[in-house]
C-alpha atoms as a PDB file:
ATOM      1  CA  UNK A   1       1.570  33.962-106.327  1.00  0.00           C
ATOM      2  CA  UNK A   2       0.113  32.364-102.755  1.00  0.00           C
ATOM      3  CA  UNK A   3       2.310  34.608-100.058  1.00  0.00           C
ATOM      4  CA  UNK A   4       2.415  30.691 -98.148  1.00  0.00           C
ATOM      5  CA  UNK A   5       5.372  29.726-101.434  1.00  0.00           C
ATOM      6  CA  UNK A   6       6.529  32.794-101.086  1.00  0.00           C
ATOM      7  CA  UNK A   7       9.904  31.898 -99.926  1.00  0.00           C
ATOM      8  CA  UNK A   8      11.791  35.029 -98.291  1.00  0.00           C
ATOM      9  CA  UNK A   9      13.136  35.862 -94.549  1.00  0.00           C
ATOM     10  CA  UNK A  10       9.877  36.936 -93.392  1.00  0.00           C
ATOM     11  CA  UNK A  11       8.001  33.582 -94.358  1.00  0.00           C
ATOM     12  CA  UNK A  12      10.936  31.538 -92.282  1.00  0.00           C
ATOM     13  CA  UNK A  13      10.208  34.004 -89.422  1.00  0.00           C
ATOM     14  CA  UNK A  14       7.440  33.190 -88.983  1.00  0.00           C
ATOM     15  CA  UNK A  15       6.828  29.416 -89.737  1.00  0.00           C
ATOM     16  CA  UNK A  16      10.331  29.776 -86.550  1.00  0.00           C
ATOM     17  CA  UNK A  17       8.267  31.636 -83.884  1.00  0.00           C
ATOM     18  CA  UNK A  18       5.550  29.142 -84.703  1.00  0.00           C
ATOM     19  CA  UNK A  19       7.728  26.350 -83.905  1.00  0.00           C
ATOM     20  CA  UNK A  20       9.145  27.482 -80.701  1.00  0.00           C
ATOM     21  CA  UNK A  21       5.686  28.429 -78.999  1.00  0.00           C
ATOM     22  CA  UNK A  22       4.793  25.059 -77.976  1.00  0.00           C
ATOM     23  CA  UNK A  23       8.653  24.410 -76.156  1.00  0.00           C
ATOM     24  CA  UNK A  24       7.818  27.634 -74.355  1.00  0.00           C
ATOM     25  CA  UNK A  25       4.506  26.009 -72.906  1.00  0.00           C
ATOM     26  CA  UNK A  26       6.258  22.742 -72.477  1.00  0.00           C
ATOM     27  CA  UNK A  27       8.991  24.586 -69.726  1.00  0.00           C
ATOM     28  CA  UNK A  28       6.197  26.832 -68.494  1.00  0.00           C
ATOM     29  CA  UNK A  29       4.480  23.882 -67.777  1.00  0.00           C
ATOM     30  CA  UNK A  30       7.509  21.973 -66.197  1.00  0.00           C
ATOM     31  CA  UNK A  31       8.619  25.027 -64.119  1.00  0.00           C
ATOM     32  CA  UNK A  32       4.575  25.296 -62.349  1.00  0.00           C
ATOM     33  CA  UNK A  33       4.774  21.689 -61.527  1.00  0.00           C
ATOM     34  CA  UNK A  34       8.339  21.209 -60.025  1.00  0.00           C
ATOM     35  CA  UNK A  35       7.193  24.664 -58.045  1.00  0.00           C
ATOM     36  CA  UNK A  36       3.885  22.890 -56.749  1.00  0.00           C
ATOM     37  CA  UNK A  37       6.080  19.558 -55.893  1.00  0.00           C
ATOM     38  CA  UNK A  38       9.212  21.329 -54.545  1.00  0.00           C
ATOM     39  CA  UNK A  39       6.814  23.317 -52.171  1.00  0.00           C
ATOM     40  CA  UNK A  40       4.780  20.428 -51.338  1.00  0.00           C
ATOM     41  CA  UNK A  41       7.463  18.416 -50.485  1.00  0.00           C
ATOM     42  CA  UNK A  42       8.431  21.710 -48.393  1.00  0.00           C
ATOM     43  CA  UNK A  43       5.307  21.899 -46.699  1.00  0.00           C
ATOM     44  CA  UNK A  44       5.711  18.075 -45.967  1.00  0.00           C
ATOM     45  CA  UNK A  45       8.903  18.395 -44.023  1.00  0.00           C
ATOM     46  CA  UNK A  46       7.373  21.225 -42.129  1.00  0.00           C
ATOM     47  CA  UNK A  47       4.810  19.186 -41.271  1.00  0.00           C
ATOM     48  CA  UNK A  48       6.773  16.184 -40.444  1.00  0.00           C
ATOM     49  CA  UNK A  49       8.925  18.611 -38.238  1.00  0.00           C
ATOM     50  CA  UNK A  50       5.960  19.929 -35.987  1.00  0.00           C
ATOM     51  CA  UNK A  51       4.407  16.238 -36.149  1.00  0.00           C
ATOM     52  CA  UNK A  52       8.635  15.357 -34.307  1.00  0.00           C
ATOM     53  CA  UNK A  53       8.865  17.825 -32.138  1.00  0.00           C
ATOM     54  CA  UNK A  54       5.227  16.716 -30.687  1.00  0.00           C
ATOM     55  CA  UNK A  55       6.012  13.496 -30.315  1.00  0.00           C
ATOM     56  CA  UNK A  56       9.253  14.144 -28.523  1.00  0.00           C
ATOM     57  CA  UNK A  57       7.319  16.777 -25.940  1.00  0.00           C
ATOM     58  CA  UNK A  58       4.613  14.411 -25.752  1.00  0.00           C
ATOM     59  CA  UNK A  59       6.830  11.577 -25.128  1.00  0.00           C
ATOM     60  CA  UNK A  60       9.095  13.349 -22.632  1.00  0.00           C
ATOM     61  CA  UNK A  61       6.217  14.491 -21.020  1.00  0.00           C
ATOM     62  CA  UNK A  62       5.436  10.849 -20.344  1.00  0.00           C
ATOM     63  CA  UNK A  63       8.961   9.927 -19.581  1.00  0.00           C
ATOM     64  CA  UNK A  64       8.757  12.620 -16.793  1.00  0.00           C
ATOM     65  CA  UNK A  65       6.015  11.657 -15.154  1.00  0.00           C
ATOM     66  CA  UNK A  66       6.543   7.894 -15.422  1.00  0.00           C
ATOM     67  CA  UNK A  67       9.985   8.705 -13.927  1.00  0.00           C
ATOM     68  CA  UNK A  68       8.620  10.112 -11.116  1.00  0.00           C
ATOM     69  CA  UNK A  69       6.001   7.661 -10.098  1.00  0.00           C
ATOM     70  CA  UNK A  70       8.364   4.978 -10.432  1.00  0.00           C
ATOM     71  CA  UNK A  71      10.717   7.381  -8.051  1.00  0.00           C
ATOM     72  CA  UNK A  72       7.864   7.652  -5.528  1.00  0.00           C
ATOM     73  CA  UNK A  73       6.822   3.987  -5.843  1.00  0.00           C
ATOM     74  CA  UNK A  74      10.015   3.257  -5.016  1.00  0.00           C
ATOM     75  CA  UNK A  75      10.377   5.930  -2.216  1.00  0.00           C
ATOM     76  CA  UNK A  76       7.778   4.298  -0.760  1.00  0.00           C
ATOM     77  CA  UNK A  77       8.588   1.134  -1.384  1.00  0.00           C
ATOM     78  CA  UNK A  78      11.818   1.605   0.427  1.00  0.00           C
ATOM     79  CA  UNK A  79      10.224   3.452   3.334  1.00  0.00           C
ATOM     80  CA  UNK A  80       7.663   0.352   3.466  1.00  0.00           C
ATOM     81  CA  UNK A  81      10.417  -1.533   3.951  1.00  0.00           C
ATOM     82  CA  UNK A  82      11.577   0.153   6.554  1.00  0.00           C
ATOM     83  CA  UNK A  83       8.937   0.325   8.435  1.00  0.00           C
ATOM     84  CA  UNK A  84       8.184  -3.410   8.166  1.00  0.00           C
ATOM     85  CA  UNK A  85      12.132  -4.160   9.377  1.00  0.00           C
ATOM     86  CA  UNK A  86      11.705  -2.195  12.131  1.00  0.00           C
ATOM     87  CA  UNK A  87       7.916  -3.758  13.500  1.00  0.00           C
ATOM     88  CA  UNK A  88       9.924  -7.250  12.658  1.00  0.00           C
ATOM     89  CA  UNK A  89      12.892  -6.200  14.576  1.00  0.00           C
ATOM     90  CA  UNK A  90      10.771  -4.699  17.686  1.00  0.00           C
ATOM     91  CA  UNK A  91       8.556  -7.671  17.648  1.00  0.00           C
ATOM     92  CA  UNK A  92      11.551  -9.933  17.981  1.00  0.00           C
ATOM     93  CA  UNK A  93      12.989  -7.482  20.708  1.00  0.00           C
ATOM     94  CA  UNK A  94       9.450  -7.949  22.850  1.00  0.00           C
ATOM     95  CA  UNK A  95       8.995 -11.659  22.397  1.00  0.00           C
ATOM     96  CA  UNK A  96      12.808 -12.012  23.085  1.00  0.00           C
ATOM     97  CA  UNK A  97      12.681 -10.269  26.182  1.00  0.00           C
ATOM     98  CA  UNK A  98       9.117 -11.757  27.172  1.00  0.00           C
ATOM     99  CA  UNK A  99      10.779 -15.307  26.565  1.00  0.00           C
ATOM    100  CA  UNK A 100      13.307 -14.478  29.149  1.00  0.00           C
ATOM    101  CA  UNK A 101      10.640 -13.175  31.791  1.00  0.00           C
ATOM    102  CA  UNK A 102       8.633 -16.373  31.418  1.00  0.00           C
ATOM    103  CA  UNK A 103      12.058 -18.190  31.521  1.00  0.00           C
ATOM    104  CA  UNK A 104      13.131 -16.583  35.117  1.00  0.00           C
ATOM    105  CA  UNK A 105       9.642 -16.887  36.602  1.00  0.00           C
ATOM    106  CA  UNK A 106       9.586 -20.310  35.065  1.00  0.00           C
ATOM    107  CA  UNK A 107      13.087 -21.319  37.172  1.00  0.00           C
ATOM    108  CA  UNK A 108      11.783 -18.658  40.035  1.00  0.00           C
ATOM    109  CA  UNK A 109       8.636 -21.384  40.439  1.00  0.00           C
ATOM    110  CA  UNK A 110      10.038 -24.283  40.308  1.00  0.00           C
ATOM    111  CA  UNK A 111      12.386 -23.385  43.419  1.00  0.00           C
ATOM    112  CA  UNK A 112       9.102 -22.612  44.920  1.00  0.00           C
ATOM    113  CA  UNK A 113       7.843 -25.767  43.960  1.00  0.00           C
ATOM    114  CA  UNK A 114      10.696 -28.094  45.127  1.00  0.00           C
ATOM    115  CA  UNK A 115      10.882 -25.863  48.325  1.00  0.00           C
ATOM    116  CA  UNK A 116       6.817 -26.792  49.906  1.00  0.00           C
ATOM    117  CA  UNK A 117       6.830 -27.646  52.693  1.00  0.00           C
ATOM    118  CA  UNK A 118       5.671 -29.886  55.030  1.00  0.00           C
ATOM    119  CA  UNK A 119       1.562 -29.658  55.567  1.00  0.00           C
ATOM    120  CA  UNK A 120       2.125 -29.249  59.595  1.00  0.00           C
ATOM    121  CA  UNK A 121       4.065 -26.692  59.537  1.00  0.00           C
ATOM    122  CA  UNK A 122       2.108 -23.801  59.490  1.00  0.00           C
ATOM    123  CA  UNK A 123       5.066 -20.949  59.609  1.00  0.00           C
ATOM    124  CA  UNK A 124       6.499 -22.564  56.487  1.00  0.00           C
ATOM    125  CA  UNK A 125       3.632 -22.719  54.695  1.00  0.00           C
ATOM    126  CA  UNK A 126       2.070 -18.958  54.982  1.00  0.00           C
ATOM    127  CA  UNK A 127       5.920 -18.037  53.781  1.00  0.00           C
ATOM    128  CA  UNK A 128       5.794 -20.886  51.075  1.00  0.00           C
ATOM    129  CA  UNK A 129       2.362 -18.808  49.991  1.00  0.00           C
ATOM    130  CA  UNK A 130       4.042 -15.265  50.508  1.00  0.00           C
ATOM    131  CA  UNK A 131       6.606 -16.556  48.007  1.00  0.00           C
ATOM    132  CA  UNK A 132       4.179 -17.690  45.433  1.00  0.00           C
ATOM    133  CA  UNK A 133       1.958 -14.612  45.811  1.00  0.00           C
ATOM    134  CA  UNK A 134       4.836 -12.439  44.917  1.00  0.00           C
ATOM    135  CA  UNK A 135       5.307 -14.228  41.771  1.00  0.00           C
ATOM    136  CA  UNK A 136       1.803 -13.912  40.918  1.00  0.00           C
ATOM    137  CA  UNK A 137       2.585 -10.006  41.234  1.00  0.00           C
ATOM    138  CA  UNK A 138       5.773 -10.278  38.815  1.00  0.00           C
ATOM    139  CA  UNK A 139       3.754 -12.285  36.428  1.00  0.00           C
ATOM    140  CA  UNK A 140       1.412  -9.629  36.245  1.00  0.00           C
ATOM    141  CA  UNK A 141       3.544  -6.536  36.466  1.00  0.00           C
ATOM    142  CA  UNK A 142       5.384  -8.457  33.147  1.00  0.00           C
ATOM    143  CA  UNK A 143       2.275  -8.256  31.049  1.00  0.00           C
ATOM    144  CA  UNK A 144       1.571  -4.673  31.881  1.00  0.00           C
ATOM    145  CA  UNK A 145       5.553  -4.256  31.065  1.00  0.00           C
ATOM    146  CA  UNK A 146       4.908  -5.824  27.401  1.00  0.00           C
ATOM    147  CA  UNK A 147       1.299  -3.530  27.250  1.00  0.00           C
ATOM    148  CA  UNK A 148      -1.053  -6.314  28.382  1.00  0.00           C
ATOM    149  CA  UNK A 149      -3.445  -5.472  30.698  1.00  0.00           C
ATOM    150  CA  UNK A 150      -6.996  -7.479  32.151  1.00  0.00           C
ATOM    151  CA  UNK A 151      -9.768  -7.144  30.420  1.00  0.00           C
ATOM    152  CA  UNK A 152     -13.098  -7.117  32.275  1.00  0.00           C
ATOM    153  CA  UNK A 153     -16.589  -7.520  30.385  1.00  0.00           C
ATOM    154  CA  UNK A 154     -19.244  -4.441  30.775  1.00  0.00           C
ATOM    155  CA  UNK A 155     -22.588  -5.387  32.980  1.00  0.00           C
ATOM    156  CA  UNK A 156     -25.933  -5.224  30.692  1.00  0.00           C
ATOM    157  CA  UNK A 157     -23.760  -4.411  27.244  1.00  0.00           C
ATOM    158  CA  UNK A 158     -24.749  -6.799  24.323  1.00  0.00           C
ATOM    159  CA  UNK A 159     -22.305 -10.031  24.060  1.00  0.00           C
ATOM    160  CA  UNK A 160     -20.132  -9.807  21.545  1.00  0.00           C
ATOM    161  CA  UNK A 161     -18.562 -13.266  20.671  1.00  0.00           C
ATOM    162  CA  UNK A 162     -15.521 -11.466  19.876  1.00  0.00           C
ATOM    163  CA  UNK A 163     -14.918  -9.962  23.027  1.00  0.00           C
ATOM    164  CA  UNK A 164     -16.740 -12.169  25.329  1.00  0.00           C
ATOM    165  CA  UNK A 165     -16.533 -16.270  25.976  1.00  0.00           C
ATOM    166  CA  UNK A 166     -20.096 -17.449  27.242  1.00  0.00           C
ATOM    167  CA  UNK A 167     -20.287 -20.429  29.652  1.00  0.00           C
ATOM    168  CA  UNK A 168     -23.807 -19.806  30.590  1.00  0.00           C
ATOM    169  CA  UNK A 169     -26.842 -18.374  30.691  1.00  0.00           C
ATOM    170  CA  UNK A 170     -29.792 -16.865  33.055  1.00  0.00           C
ATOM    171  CA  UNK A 171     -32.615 -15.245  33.407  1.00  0.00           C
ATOM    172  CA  UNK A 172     -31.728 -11.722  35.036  1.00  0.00           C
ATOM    173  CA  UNK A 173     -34.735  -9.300  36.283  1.00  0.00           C
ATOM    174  CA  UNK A 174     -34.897  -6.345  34.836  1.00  0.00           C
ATOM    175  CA  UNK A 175     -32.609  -7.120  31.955  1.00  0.00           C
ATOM    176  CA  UNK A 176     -33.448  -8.300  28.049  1.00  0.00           C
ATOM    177  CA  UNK A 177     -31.862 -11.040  26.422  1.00  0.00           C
ATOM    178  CA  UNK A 178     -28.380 -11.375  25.126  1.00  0.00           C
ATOM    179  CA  UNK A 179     -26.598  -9.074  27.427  1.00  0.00           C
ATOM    180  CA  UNK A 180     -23.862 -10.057  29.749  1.00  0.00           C
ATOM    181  CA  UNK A 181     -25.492 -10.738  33.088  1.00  0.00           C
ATOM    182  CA  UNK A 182     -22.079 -11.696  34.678  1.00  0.00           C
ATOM    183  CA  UNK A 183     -18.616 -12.143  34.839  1.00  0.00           C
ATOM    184  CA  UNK A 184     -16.883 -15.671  35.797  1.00  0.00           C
ATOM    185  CA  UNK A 185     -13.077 -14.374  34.618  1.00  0.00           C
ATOM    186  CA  UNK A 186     -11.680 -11.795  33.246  1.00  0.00           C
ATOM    187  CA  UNK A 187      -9.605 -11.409  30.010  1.00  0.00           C
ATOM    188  CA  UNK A 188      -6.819  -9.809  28.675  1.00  0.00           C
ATOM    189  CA  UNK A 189      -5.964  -7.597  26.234  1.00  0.00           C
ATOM    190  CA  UNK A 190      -3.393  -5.914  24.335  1.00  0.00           C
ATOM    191  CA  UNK A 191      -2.758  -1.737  24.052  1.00  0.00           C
ATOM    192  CA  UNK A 192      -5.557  -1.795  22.372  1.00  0.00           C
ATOM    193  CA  UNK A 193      -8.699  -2.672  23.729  1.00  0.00           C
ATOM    194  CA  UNK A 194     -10.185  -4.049  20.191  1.00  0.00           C
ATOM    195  CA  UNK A 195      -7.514  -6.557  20.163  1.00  0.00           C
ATOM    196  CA  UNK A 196      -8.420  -9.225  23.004  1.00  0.00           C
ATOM    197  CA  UNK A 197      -5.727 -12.122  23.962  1.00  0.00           C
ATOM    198  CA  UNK A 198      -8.077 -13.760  26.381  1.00  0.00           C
ATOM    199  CA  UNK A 199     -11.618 -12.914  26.269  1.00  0.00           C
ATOM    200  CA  UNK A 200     -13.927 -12.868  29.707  1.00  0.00           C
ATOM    201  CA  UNK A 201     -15.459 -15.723  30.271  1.00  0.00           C
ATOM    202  CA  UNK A 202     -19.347 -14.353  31.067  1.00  0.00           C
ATOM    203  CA  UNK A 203     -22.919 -15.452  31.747  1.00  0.00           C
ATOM    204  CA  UNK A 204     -25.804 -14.120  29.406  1.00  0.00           C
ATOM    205  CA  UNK A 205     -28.696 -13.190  29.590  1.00  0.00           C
ATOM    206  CA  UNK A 206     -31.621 -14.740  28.448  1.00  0.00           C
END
């Protein structure tokens, strides 16, 4: 007789062991791939983690620093401000109190004017002209009080339209063209000598 219809406990043996090798393989199989997916999905999150914690450094970094240029912006800003209040606010003080100057020697000449007198009498008028000489003194000790002072025009330097006012020219020996040959009237300037009020009215050289 063929041993495979030989029935007996060691033929169902083994046709058994042959049927549960492939379920073996099957969960073998199962358990690698859940292992590969569980650790991927590990590695992921790890990943994901590092990728967060970047992002927040990098974007506190950025907070940071935006937080303190808007601080100094606004620092100066504020001190900008300031500033700007207080050269508005002294500005108004000096024109204010340069108003009132020009107001009292306004009222101080017109008493002088109402007060000439009459052309024969001599006495009266050298003290009428006494009277308006002084104010010509408090007119001018007022600009240098408010940090105007005259500005005179330099001999043989170049004219400068900016600093100078021509109202003629000549020929000068011994001197080139375009220079300032002379002086009719002086100007006046602020504190600082770039910044002229009234320029010199000059004669140039031809």
């Amino acid at each position: 007789m063929s041993d495979d219809l030989t029935p007996g406990p060691l033929g169902r043996e083994t046709t058994a062991s042959a049927d549960r090798q492939p379920a073996s393989d099957n969960q073998t199989l199962g358990s690698s791939t859940m292992y590969k997916l569980l650790d991927a999905m590990i590695r992921l999150t790890e990943m994901n983690n590092r990728k967060h914690t970047l992002f927040e450094r990098q974007l506190n970094t950025v907070r940071d620093e935006m937080k303190t240029s808007f601080n100094s912006f606004a620092a100066d800003t504020q001190r900008a401000y300031q500033d700007l209040r207080k050269e508005t606010v002294g500005e108004k003080k000096v024109s204010l109190a340069l108003l009132n100057e020009l107001l009292e020697l306004g009222q101080d000449l017109e008493h002088i004017v109402a007060a000439r007198p009459a052309l024969d009498d001599v006495e009266a008028l050298r003290r009428w002209a006494d009277s308006i000489e002084v104010e010509s003194r408090k007119v001018q000790a007022a600009l240098l009080r408010h940090g105007i002072h005259p500005y005179d025009a330099v001999i043989a330097m170049p004219y400068d339209p900016k600093l100078h006012q021509r109202v003629g020219s000549t020929r000068k020996e011994g001197m080139g063209p375009n220079l300032v040959a002379e002086q009719r009237e002086r100007g006046y300037a602020s504190q600082q000598p770039d910044f002229v009020l009234r320029r010199p009215k000059v004669i140039v050289s031809e």
